[in-house]
PDB file of N, CA and C in Angstrom:
ATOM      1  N   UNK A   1     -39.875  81.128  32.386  1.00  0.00           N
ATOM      2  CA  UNK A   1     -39.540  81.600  33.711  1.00  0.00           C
ATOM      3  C   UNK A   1     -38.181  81.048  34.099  1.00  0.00           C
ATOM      4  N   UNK A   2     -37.256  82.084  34.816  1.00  0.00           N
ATOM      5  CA  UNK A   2     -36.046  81.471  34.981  1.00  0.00           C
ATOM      6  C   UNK A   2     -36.039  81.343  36.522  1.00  0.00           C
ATOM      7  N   UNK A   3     -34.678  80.139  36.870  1.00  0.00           N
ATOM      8  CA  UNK A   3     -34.870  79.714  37.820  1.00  0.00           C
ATOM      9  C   UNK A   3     -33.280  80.255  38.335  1.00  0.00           C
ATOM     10  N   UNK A   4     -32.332  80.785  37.628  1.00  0.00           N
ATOM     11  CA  UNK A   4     -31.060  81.553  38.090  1.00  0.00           C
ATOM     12  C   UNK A   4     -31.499  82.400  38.808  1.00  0.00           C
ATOM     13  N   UNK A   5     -30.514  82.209  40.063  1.00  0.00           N
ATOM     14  CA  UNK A   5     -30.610  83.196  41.673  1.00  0.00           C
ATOM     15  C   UNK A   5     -29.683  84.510  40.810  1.00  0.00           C
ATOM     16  N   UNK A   6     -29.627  85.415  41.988  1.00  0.00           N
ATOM     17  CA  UNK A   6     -29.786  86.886  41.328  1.00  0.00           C
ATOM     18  C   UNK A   6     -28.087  86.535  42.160  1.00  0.00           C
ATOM     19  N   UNK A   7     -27.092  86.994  41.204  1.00  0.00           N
ATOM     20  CA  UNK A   7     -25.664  87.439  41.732  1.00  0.00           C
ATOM     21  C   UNK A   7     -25.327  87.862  42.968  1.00  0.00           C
ATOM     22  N   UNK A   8     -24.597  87.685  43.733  1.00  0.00           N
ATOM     23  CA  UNK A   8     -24.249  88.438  44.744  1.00  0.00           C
ATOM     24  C   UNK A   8     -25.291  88.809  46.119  1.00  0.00           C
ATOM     25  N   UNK A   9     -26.395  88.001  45.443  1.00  0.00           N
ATOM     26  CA  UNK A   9     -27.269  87.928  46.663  1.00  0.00           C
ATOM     27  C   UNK A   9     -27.308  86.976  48.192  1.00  0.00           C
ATOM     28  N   UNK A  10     -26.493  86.067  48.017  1.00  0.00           N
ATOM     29  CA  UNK A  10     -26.444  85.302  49.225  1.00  0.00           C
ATOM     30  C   UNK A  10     -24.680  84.819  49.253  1.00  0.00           C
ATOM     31  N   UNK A  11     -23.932  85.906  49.418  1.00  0.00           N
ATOM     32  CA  UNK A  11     -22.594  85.667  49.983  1.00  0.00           C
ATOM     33  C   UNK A  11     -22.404  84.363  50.768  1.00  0.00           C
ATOM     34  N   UNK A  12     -23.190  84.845  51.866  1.00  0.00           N
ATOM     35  CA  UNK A  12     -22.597  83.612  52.775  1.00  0.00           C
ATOM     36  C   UNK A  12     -23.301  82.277  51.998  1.00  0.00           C
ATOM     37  N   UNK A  13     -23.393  81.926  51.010  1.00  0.00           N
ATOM     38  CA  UNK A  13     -23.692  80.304  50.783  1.00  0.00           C
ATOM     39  C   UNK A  13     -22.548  79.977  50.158  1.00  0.00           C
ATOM     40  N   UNK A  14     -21.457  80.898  49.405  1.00  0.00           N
ATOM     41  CA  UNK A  14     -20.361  80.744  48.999  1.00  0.00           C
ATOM     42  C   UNK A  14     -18.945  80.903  49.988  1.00  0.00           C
ATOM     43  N   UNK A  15     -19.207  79.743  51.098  1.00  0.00           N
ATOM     44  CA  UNK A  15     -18.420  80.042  52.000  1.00  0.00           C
ATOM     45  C   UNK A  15     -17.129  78.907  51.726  1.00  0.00           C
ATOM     46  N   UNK A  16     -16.189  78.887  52.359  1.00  0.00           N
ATOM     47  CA  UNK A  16     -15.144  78.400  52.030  1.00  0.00           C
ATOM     48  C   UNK A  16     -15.023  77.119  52.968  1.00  0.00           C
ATOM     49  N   UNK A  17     -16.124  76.766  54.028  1.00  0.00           N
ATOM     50  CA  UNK A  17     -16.314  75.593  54.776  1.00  0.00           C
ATOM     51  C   UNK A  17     -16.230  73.854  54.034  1.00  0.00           C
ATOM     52  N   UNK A  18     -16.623  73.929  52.635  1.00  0.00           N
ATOM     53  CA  UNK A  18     -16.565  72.187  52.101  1.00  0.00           C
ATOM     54  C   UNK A  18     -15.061  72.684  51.924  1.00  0.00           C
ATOM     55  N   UNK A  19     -13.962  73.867  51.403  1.00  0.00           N
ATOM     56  CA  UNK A  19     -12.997  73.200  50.507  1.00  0.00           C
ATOM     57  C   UNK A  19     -12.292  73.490  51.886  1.00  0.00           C
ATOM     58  N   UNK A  20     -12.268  73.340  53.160  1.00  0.00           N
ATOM     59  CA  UNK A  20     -11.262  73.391  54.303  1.00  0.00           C
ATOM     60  C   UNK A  20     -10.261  71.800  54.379  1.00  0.00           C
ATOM     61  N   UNK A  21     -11.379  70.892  53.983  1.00  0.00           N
ATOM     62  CA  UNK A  21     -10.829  69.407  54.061  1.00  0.00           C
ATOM     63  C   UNK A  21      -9.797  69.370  52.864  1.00  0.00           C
ATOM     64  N   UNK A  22     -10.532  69.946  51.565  1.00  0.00           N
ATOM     65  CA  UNK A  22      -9.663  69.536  50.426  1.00  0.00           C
ATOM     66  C   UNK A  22      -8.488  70.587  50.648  1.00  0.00           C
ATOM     67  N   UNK A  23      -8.251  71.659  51.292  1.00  0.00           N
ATOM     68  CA  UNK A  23      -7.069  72.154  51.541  1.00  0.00           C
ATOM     69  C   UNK A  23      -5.868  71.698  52.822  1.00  0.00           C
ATOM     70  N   UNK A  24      -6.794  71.018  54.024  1.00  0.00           N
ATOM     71  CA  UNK A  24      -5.958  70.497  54.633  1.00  0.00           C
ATOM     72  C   UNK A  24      -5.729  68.979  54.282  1.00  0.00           C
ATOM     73  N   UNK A  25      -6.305  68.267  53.197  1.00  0.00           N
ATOM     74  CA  UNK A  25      -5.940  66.833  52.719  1.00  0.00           C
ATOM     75  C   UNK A  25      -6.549  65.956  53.639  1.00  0.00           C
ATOM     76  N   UNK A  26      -7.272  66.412  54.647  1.00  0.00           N
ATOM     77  CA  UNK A  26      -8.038  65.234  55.407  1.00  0.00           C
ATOM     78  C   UNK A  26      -9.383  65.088  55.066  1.00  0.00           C
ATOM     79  N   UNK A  27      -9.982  63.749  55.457  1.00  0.00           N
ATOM     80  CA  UNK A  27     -11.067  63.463  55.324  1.00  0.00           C
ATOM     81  C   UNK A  27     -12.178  63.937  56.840  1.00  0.00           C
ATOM     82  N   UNK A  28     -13.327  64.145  56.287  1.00  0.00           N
ATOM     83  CA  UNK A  28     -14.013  64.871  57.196  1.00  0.00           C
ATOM     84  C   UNK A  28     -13.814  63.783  58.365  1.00  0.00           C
ATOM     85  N   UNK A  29     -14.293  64.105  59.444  1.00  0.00           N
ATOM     86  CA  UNK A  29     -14.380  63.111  60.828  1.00  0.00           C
ATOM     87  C   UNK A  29     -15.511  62.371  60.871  1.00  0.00           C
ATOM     88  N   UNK A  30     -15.705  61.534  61.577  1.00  0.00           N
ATOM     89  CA  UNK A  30     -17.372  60.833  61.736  1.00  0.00           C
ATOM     90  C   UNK A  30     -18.498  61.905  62.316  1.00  0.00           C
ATOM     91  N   UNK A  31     -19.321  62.312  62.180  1.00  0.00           N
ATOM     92  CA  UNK A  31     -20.637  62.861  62.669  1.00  0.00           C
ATOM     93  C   UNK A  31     -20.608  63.065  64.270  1.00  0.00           C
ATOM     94  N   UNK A  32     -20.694  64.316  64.534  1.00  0.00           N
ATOM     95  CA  UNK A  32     -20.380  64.438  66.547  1.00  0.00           C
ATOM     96  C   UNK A  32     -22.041  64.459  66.821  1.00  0.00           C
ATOM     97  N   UNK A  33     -22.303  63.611  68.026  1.00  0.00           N
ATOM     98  CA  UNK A  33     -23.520  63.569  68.858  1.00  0.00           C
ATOM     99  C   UNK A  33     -23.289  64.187  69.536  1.00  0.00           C
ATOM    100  N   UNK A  34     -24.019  64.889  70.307  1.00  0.00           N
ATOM    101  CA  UNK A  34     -23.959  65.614  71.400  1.00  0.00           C
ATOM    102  C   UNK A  34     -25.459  65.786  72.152  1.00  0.00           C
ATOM    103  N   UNK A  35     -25.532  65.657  73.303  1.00  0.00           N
ATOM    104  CA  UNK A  35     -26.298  65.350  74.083  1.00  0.00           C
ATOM    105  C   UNK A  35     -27.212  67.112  74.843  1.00  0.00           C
ATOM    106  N   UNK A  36     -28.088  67.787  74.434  1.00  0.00           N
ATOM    107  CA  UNK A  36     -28.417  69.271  74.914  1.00  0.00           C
ATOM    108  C   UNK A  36     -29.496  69.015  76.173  1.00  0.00           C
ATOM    109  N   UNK A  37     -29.308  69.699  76.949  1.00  0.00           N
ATOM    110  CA  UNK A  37     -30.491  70.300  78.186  1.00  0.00           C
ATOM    111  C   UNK A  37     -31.458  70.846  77.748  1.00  0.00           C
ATOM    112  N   UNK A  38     -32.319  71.232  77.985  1.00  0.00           N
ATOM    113  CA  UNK A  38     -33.755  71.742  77.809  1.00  0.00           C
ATOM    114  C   UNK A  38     -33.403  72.992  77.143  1.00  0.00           C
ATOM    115  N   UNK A  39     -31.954  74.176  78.527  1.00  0.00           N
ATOM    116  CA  UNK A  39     -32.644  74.996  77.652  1.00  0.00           C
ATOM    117  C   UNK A  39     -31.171  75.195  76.009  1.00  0.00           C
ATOM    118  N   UNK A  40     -30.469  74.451  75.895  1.00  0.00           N
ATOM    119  CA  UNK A  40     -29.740  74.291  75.250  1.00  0.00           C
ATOM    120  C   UNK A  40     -30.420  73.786  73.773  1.00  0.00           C
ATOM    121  N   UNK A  41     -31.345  73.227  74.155  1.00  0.00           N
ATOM    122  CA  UNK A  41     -32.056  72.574  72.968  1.00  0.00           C
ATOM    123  C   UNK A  41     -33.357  73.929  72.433  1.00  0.00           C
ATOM    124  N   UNK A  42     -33.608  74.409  73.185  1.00  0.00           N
ATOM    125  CA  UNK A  42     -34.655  75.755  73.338  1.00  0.00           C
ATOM    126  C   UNK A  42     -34.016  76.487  72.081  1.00  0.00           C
ATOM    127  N   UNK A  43     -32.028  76.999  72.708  1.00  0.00           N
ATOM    128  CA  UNK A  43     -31.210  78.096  71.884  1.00  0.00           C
ATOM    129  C   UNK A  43     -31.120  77.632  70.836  1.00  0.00           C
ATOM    130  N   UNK A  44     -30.755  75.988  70.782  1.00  0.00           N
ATOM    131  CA  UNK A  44     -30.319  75.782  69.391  1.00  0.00           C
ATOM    132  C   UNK A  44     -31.981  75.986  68.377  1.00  0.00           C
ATOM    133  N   UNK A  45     -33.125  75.866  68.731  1.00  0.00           N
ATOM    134  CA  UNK A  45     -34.003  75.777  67.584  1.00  0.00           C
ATOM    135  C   UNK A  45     -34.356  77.284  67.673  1.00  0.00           C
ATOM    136  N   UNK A  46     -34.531  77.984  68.678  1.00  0.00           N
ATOM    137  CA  UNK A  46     -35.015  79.608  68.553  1.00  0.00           C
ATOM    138  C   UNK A  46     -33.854  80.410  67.434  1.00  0.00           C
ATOM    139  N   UNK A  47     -32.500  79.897  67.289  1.00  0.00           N
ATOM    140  CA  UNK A  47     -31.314  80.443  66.441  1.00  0.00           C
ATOM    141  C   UNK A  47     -31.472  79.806  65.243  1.00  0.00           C
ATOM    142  N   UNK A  48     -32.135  78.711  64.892  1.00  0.00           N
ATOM    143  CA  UNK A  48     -32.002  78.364  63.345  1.00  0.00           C
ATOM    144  C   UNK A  48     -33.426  78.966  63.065  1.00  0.00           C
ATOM    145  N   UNK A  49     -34.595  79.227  63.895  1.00  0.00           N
ATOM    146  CA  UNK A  49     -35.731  79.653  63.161  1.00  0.00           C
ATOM    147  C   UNK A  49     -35.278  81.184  63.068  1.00  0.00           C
ATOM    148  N   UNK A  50     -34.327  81.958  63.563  1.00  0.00           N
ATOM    149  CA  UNK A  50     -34.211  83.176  63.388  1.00  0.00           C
ATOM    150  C   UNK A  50     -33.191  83.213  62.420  1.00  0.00           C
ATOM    151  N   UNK A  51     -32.205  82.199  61.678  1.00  0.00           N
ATOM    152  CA  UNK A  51     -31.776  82.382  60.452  1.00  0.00           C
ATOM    153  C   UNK A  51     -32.545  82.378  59.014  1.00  0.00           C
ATOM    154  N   UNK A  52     -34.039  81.066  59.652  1.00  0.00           N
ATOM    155  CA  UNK A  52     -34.310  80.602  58.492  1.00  0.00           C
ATOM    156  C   UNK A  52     -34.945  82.221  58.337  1.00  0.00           C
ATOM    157  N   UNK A  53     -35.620  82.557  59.300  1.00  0.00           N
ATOM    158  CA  UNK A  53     -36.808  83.853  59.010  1.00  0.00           C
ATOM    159  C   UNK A  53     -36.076  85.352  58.731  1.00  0.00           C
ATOM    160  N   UNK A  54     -34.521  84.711  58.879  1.00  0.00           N
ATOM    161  CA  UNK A  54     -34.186  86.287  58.263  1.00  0.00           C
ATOM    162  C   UNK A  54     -34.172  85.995  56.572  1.00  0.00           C
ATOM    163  N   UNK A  55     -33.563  84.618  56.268  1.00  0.00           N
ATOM    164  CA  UNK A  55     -32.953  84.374  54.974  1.00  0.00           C
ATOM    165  C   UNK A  55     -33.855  84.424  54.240  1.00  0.00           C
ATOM    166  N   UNK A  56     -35.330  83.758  54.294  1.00  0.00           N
ATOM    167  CA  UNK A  56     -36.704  83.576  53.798  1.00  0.00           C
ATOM    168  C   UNK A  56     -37.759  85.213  53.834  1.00  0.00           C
ATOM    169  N   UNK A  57     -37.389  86.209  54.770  1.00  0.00           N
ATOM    170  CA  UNK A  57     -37.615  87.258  54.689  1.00  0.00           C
ATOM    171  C   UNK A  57     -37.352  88.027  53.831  1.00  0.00           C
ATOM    172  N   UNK A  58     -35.714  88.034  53.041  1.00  0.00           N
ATOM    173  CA  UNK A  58     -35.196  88.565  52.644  1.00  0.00           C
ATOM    174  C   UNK A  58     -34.506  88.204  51.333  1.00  0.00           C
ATOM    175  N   UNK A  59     -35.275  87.550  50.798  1.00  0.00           N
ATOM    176  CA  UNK A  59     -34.726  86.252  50.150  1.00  0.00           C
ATOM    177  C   UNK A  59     -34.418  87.319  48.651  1.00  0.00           C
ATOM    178  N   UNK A  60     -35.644  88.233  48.282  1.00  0.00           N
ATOM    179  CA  UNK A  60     -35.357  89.345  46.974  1.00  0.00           C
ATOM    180  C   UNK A  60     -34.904  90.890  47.234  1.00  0.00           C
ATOM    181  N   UNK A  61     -34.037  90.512  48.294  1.00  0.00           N
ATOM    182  CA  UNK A  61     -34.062  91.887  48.722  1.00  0.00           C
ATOM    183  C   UNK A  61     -32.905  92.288  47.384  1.00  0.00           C
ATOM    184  N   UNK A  62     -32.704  93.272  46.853  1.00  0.00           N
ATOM    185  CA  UNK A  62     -31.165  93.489  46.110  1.00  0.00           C
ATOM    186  C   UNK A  62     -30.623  94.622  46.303  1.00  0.00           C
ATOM    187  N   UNK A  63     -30.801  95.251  48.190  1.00  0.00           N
ATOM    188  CA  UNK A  63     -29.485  96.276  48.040  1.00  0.00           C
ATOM    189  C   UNK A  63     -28.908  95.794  48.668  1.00  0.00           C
ATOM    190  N   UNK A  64     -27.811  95.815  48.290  1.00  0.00           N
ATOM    191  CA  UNK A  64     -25.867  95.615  48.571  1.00  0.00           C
ATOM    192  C   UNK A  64     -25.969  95.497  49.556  1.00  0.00           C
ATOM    193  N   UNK A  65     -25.898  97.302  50.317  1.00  0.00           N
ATOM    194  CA  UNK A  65     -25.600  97.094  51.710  1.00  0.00           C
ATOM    195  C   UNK A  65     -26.838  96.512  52.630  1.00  0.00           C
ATOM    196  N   UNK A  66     -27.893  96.335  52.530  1.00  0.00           N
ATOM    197  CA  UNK A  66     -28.778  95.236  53.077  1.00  0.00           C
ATOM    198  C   UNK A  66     -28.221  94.370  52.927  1.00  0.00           C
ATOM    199  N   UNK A  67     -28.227  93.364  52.041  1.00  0.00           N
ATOM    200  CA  UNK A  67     -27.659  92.234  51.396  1.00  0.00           C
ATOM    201  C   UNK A  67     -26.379  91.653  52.632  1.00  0.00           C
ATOM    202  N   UNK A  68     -25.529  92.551  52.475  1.00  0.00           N
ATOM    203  CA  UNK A  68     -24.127  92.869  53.405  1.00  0.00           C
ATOM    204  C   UNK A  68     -24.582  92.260  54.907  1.00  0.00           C
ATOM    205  N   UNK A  69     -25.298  93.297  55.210  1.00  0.00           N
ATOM    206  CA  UNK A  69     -25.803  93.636  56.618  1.00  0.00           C
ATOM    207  C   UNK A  69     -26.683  91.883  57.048  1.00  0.00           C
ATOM    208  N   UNK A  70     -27.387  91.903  56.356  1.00  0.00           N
ATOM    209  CA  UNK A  70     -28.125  90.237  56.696  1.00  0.00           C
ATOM    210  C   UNK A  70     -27.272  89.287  56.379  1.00  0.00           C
ATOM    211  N   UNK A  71     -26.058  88.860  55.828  1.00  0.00           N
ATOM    212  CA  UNK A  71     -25.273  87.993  55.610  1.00  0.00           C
ATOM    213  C   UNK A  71     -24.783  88.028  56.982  1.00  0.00           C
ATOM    214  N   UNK A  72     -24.086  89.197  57.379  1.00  0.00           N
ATOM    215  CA  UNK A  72     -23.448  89.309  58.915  1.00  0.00           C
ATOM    216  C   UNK A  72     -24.020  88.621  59.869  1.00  0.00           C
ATOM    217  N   UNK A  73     -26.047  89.140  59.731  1.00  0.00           N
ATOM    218  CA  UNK A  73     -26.364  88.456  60.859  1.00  0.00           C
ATOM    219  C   UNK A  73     -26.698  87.448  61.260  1.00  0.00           C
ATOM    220  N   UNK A  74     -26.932  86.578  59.685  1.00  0.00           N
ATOM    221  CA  UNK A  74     -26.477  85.425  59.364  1.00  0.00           C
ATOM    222  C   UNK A  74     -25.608  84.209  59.661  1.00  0.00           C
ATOM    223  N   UNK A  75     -24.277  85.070  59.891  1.00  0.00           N
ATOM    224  CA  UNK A  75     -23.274  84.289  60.102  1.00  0.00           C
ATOM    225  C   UNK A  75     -22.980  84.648  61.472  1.00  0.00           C
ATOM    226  N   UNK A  76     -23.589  85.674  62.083  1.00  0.00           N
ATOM    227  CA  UNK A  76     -23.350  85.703  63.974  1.00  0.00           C
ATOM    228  C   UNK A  76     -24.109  84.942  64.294  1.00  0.00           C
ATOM    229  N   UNK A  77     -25.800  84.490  63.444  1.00  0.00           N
ATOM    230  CA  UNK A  77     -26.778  83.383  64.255  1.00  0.00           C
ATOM    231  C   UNK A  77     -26.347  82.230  64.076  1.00  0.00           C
ATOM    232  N   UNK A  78     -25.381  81.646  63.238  1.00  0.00           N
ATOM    233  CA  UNK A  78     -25.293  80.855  63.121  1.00  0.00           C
ATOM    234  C   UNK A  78     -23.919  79.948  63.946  1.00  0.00           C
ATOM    235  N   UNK A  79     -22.788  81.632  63.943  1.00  0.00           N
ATOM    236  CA  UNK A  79     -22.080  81.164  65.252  1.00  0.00           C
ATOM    237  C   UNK A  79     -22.658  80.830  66.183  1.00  0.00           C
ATOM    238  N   UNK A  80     -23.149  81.761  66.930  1.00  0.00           N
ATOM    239  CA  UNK A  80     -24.041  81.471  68.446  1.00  0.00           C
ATOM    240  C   UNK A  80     -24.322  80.034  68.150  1.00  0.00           C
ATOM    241  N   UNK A  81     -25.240  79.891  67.268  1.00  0.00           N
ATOM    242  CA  UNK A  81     -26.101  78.137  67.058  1.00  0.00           C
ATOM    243  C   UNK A  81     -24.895  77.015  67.480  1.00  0.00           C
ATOM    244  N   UNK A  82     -23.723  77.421  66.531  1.00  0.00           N
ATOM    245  CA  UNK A  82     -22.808  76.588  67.082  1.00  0.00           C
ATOM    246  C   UNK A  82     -22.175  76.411  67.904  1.00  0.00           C
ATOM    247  N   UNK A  83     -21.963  77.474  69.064  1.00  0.00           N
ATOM    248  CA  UNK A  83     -21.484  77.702  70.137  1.00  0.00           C
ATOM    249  C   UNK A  83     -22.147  76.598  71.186  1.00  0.00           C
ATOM    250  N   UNK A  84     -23.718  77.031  71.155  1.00  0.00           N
ATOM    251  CA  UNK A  84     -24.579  76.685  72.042  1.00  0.00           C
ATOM    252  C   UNK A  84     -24.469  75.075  71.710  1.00  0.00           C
ATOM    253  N   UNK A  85     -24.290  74.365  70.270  1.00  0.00           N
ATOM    254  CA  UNK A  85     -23.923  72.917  70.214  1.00  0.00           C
ATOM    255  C   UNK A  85     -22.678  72.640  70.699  1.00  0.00           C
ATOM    256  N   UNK A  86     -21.429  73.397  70.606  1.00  0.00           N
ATOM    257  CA  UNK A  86     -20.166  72.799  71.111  1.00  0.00           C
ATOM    258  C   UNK A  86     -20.565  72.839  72.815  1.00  0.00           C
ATOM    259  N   UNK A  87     -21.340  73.668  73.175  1.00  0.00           N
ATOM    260  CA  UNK A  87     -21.644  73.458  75.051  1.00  0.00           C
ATOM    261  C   UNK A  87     -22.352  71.822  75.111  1.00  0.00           C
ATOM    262  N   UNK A  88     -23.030  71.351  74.580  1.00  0.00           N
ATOM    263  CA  UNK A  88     -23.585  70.321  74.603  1.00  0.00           C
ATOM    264  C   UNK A  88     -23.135  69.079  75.219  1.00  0.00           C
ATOM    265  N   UNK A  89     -23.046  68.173  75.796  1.00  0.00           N
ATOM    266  CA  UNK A  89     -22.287  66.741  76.651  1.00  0.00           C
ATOM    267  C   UNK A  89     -22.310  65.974  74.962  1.00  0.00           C
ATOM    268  N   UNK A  90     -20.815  65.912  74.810  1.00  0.00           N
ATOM    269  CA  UNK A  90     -20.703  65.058  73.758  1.00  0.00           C
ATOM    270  C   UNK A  90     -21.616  63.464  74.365  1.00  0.00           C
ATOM    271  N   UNK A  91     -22.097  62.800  72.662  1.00  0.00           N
ATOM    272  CA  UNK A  91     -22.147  61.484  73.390  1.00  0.00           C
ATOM    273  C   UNK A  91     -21.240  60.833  72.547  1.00  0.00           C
ATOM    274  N   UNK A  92     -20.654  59.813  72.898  1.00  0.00           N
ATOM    275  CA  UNK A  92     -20.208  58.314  72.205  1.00  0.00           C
ATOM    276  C   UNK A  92     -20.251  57.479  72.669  1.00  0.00           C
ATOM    277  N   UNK A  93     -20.931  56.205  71.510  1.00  0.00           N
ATOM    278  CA  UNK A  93     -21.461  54.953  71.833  1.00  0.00           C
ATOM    279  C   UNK A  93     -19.869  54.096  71.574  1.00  0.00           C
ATOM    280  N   UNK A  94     -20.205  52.676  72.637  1.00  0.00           N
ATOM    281  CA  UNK A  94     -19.299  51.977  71.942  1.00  0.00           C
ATOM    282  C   UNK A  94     -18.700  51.573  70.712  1.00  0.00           C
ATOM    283  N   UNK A  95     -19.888  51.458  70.231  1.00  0.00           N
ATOM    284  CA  UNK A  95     -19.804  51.498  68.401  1.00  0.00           C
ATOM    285  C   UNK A  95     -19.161  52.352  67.842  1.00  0.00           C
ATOM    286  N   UNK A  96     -19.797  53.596  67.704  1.00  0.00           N
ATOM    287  CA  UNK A  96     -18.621  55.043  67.239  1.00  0.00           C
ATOM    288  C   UNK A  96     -17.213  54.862  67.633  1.00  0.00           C
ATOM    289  N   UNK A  97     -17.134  54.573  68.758  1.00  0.00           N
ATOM    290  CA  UNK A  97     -15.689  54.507  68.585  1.00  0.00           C
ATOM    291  C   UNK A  97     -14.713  53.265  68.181  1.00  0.00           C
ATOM    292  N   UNK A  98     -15.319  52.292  67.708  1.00  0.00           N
ATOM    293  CA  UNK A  98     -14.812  50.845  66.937  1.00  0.00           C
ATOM    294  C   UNK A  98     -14.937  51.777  65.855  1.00  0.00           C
ATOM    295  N   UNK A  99     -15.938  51.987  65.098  1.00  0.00           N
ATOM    296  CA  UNK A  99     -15.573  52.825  64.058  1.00  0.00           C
ATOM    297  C   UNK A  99     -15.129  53.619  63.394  1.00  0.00           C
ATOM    298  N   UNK A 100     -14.428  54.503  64.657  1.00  0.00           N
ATOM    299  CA  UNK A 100     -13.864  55.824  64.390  1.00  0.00           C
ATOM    300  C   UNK A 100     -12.287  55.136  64.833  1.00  0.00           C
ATOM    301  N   UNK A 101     -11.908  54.190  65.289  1.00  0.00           N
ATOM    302  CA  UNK A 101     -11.033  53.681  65.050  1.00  0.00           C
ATOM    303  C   UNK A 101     -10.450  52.709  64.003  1.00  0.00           C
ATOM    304  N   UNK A 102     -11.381  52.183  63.285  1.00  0.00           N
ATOM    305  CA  UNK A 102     -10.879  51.445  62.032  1.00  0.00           C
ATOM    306  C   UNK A 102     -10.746  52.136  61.330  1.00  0.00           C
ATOM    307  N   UNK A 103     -11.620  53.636  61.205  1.00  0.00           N
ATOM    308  CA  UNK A 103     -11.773  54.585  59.890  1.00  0.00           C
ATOM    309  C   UNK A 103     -10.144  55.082  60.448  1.00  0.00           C
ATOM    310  N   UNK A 104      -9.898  55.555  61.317  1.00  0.00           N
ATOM    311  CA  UNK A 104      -8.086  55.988  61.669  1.00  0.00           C
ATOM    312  C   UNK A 104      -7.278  55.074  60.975  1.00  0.00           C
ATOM    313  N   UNK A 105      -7.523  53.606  60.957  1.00  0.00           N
ATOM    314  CA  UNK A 105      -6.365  52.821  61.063  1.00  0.00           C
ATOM    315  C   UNK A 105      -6.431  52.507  59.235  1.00  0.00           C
ATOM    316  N   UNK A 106      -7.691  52.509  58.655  1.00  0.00           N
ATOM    317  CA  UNK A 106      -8.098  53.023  56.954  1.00  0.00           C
ATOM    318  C   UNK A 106      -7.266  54.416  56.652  1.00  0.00           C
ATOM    319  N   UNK A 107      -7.538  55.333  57.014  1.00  0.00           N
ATOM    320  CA  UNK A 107      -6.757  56.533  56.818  1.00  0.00           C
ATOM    321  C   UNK A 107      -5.557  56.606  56.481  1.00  0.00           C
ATOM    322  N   UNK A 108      -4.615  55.429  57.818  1.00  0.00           N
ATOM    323  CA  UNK A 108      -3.375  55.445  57.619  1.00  0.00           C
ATOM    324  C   UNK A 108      -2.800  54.964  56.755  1.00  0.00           C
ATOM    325  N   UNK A 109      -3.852  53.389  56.141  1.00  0.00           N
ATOM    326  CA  UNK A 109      -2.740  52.998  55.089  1.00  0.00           C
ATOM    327  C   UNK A 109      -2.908  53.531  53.815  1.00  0.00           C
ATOM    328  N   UNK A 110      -3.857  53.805  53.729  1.00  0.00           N
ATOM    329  CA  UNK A 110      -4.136  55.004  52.327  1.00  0.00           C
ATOM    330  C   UNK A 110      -3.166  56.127  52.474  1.00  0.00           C
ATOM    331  N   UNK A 111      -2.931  56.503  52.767  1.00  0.00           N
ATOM    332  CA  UNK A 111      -1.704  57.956  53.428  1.00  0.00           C
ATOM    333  C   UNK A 111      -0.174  57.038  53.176  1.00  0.00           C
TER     334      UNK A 111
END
């Protein structure tokens, strides 16, 4: 039994998001907290269970333009998801930012 995924079936996992750092030469940032409201926290989990249940729905589908069509909506649920996190009240602790300042001042002399 083979365990190779079928070609061309999940576009969007071949997205160009890890090599953005290795093309702009920076190192990723520290991890953002962010703080959600009730119903902010509601959008963000109702939008990842409606990615997981399209992706897991559709997981053998193999026409193209299906294929096509659920990648799209894919990548609009997953905007929204992120939208609804950038609305969020950032948090930062004192700590994070001692840290996110030594990791700056590391950065520089390596550079």
């Amino acid at each position: 039994m083979s365990t190779a995924s079928f070609p061309g079936v999940y576009p969007f996992a071949l997205s160009d998001a890890a090599s953005q750092y290795s093309a702009a030469g920076d190192a990723p940032e520290l991890p953002v907290r962010r703080r959600a409201n009730v119903d902010q926290a509601r959008a963000i989990e109702k939008l990842g269970h409606s990615v997981d249940h399209l992706i897991y729905s559709r997981i053998f589908l193999t026409d193209a333009a299906a294929v096509k069509a659920d990648a799209d909506a894919v990548h609009l649920l997953m905007k929204l998801r992120r939208s609804v996190f950038e609305e969020c009240e950032r948090v930062v602790s004192e700590n994070r930012q001692v840290k996110r300042w030594i990791m700056e001042r590391l950065r520089r002399r390596t550079n």
